[in-house]
C-alpha atoms as a PDB file:
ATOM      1  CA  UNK A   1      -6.919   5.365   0.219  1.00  0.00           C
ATOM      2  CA  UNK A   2      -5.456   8.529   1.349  1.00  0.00           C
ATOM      3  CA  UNK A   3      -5.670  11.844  -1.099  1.00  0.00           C
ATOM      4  CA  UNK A   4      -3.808  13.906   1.261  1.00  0.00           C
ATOM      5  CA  UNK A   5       0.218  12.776   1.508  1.00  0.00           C
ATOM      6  CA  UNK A   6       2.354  14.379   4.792  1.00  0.00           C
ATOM      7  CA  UNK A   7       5.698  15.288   4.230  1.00  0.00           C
ATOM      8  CA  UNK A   8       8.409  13.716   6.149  1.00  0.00           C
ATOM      9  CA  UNK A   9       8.693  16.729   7.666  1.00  0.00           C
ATOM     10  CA  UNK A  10       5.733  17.357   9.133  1.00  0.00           C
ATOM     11  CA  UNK A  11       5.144  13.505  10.286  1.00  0.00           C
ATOM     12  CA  UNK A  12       8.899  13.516  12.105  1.00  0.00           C
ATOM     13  CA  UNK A  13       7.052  16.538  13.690  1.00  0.00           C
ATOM     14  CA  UNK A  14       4.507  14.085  15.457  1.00  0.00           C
ATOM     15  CA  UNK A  15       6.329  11.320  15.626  1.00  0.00           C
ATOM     16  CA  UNK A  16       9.282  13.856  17.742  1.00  0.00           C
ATOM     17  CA  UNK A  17       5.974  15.013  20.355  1.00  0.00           C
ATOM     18  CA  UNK A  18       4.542  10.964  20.481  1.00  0.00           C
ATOM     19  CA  UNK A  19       7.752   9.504  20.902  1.00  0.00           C
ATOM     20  CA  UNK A  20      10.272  11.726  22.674  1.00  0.00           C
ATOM     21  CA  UNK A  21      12.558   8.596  23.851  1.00  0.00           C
ATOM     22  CA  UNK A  22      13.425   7.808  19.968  1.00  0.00           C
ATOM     23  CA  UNK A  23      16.458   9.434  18.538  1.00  0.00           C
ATOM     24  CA  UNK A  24      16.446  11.886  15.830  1.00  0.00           C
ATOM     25  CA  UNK A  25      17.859   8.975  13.422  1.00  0.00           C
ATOM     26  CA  UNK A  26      15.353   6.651  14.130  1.00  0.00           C
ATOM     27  CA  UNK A  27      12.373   9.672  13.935  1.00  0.00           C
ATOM     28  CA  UNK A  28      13.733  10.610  10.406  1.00  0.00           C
ATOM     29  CA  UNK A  29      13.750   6.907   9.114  1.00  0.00           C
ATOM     30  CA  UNK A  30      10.560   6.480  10.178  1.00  0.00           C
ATOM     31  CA  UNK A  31       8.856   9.584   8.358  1.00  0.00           C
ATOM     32  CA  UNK A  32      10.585   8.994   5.383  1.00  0.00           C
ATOM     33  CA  UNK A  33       9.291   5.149   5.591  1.00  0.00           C
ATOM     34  CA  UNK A  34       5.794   6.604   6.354  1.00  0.00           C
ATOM     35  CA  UNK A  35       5.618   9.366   3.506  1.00  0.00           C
ATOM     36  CA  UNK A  36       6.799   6.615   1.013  1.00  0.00           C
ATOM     37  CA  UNK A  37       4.392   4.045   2.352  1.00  0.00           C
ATOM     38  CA  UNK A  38       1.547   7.119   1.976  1.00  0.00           C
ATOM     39  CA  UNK A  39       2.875   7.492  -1.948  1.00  0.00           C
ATOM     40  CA  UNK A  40       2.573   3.486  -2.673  1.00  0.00           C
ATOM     41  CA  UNK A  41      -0.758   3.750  -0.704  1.00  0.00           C
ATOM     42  CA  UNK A  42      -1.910   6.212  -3.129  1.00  0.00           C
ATOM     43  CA  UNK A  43      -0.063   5.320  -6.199  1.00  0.00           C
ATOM     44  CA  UNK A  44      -1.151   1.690  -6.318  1.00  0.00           C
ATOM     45  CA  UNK A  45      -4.852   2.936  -5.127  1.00  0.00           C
ATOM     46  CA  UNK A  46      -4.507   0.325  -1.788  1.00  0.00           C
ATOM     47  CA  UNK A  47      -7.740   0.453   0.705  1.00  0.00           C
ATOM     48  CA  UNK A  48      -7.385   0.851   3.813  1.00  0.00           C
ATOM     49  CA  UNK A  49     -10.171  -2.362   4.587  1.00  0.00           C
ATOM     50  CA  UNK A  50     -11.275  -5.038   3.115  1.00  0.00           C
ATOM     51  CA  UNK A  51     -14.676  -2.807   2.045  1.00  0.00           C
ATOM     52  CA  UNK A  52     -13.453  -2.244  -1.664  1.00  0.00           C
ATOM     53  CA  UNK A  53     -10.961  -4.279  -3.470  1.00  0.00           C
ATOM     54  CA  UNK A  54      -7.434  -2.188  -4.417  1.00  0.00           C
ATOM     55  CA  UNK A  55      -6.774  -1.047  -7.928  1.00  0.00           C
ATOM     56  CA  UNK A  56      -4.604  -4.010  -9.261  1.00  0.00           C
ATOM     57  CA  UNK A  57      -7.188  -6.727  -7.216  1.00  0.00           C
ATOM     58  CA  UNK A  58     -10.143  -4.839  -8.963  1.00  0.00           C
ATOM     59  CA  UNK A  59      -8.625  -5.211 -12.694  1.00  0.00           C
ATOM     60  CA  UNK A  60      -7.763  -8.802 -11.338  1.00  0.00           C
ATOM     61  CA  UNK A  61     -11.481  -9.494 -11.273  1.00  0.00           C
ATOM     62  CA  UNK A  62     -12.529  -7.849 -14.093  1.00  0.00           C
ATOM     63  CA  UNK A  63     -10.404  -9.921 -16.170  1.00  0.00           C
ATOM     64  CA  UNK A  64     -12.336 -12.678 -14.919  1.00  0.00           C
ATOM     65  CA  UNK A  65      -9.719 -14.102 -12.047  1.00  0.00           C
ATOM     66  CA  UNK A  66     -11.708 -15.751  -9.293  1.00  0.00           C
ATOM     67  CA  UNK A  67      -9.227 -17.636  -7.492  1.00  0.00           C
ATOM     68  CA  UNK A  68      -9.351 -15.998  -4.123  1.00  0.00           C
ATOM     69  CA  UNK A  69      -6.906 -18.442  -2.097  1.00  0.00           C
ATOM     70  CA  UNK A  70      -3.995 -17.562  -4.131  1.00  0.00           C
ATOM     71  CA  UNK A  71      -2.635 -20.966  -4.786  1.00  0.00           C
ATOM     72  CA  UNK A  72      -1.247 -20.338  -8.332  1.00  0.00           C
ATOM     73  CA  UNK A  73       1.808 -18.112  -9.517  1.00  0.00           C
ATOM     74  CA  UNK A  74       1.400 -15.095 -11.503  1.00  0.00           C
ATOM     75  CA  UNK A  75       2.516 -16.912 -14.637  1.00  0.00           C
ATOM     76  CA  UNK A  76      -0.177 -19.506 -13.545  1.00  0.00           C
ATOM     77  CA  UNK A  77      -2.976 -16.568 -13.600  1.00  0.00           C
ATOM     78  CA  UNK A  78      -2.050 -14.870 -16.620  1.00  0.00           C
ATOM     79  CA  UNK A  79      -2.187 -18.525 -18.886  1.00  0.00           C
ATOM     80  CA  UNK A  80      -5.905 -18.655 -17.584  1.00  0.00           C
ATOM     81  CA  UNK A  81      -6.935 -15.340 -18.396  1.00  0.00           C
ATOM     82  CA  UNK A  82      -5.191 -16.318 -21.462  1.00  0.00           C
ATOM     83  CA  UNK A  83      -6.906 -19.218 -21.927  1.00  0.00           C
ATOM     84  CA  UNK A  84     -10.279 -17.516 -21.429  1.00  0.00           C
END
């Protein structure tokens, strides 16, 4: 998880010095899909590895879910934490 989010700004910035060839459409797009993807990263407390699970697979588990292959709906999950 990142603390730190870039603005757009500053990541068109690098993106305009790493990728000169790209137009300034296409450099804009991209560092306002990057800052939002840093915001959802942070929001919804997503890791970066495997090493630690995220925030929603973590309350997942402590609700007692164990089904790691992922083989049932989310209506299917919530009856058998209901259940339990």
């Amino acid at each position: 998880m990142q603390v730190n989010v870039q603005n757009y700004n500053e990541i068109a910035r690098g993106l305009k010095i790493d990728y000169p060839k790209m137009s300034d459409f296409e450099i804009v797009s991209l560092a306002i899909q990057i800052e939002r993807n840093q915001l959802l990263e942070n929001g919804l407390a997503v890791n970066r590895d495997d090493s630690k699970p995220g925030s929603l697979e973590a309350i997942a588990i402590c609700l007692g879910y164990t089904d790691r292959v992922f083989k049932h709906t989310i209506t299917d999950v919530l009856k058998e934490i209901a259940e339990k």
